[in-house]
C-alpha atoms as a PDB file:
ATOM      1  CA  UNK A   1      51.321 -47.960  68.607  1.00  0.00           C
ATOM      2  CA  UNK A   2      53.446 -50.951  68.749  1.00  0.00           C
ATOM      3  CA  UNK A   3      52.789 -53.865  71.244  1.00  0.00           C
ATOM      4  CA  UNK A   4      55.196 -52.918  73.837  1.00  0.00           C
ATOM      5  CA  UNK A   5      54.110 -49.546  74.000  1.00  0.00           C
ATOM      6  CA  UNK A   6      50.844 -50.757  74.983  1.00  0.00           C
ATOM      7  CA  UNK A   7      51.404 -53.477  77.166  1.00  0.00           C
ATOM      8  CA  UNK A   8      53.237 -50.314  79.286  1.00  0.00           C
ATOM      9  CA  UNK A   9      50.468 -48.747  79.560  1.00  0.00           C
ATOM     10  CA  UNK A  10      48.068 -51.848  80.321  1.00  0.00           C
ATOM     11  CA  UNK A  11      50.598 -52.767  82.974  1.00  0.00           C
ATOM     12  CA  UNK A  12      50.484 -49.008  84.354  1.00  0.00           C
ATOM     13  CA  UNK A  13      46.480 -49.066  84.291  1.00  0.00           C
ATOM     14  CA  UNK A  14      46.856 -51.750  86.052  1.00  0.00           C
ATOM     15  CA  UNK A  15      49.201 -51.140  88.645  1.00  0.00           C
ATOM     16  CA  UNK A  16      46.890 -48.319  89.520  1.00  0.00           C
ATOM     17  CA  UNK A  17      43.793 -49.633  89.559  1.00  0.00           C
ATOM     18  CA  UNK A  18      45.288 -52.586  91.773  1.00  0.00           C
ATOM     19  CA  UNK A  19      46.139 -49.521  94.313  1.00  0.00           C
ATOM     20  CA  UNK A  20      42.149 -48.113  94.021  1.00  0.00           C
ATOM     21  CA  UNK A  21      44.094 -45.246  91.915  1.00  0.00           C
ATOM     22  CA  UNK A  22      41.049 -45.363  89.520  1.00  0.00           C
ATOM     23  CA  UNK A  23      41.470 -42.418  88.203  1.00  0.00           C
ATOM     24  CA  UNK A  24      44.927 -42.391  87.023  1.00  0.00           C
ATOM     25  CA  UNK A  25      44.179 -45.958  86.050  1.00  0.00           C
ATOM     26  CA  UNK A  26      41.365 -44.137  83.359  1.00  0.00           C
ATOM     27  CA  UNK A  27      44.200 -41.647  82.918  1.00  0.00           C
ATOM     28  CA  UNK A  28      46.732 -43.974  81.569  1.00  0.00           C
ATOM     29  CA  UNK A  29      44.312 -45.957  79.217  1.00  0.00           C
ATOM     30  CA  UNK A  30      43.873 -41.918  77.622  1.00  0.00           C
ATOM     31  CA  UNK A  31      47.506 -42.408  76.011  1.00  0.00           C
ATOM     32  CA  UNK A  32      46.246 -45.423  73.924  1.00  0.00           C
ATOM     33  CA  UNK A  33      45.464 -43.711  70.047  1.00  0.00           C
ATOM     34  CA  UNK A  34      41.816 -44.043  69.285  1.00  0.00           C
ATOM     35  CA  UNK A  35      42.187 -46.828  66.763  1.00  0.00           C
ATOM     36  CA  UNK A  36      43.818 -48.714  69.336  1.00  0.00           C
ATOM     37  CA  UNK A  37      40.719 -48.239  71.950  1.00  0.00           C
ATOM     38  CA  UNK A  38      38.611 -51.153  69.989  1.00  0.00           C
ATOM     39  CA  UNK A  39      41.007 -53.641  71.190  1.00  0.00           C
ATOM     40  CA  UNK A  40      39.821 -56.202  73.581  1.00  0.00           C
ATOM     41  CA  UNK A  41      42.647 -55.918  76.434  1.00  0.00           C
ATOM     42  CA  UNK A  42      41.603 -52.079  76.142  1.00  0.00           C
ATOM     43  CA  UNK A  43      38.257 -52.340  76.657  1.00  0.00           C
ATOM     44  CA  UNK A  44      38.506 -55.062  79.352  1.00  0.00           C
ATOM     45  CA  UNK A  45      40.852 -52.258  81.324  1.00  0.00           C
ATOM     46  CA  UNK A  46      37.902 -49.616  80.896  1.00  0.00           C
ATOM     47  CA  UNK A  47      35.385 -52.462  82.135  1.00  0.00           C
ATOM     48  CA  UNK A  48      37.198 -53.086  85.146  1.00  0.00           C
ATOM     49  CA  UNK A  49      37.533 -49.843  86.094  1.00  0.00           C
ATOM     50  CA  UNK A  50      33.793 -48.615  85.708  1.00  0.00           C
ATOM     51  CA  UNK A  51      32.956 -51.424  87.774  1.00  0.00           C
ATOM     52  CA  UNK A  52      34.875 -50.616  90.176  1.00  0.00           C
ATOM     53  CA  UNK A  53      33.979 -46.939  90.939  1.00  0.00           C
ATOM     54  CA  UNK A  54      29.977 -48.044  89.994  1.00  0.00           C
ATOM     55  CA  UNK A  55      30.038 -46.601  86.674  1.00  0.00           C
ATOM     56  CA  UNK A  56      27.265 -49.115  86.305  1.00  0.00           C
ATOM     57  CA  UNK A  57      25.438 -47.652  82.662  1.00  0.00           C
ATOM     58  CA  UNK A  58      29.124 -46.583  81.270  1.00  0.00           C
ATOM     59  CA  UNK A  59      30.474 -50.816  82.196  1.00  0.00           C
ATOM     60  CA  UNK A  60      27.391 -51.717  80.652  1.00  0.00           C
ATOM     61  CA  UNK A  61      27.967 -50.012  77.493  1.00  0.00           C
ATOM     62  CA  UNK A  62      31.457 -51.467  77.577  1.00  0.00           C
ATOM     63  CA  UNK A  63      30.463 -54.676  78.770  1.00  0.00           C
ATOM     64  CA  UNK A  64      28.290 -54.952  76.265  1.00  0.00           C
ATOM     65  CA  UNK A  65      30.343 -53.998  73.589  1.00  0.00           C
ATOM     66  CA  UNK A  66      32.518 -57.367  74.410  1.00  0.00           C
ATOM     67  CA  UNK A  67      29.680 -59.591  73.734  1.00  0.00           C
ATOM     68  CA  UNK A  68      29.804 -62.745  75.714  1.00  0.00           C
ATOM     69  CA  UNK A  69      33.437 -62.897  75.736  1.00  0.00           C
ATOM     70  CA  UNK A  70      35.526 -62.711  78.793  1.00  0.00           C
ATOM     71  CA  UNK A  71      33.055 -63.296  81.046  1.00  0.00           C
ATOM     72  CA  UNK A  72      31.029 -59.863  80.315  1.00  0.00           C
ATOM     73  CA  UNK A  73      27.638 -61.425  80.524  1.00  0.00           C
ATOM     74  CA  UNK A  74      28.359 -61.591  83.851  1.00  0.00           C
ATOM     75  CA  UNK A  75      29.254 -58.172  83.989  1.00  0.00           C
ATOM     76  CA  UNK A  76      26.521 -56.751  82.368  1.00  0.00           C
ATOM     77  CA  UNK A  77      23.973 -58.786  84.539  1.00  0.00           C
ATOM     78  CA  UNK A  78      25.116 -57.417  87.676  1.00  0.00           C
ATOM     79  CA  UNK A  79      25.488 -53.589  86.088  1.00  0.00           C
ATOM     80  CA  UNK A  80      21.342 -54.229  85.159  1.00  0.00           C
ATOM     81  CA  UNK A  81      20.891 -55.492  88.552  1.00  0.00           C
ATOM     82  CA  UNK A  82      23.077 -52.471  90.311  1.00  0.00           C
ATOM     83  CA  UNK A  83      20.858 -49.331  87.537  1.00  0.00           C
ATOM     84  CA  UNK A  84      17.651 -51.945  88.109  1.00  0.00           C
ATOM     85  CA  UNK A  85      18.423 -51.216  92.284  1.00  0.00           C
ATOM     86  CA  UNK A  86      19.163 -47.980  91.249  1.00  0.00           C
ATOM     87  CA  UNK A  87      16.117 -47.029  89.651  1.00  0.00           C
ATOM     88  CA  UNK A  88      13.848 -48.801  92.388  1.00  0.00           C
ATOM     89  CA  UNK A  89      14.971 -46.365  95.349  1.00  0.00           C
END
């Protein structure tokens, strides 16, 4: 898939996701090929998302899949806290 072609559908996964359309945000991420899903804008997308509809242990495994990077020790902090909460009721 050639840059363009994914920055499309980035900007369309966005565009819904920005309008709480979560799961046609999800939806439009499915056209990427699945040697393009390793990529970091990719996964950042999927991150987002599963945060947002508290997919807490599927952002976790994405968050943590980052590393570090982009802020996703953050992320993965609060999805422990949010299963750790979880767990405790």
């Amino acid at each position: 898939m050639d840059k363009e072609a994914l920055e499309k559908i980035l900007n369309a996964s966005d565009g819904f996701a920005e309008l709480g359309l979560y799961d046609d945000a999800w939806e439009a991420l499915q056209e990427i090929p699945a040697e393009e899903l390793d990529q970091i804008e990719v996964i950042l997308r999927r991150v987002r998302i599963l945060v947002a509809i508290e997919s807490w242990e599927l952002a976790l495994v994405a968050a943590t899949s980052l590393g570090d990077a982009h802020g996703m020790a953050e992320v993965t902090k609060i999805c422990i806290e949010r299963l750790a909460g979880r767990k405790s009721d």
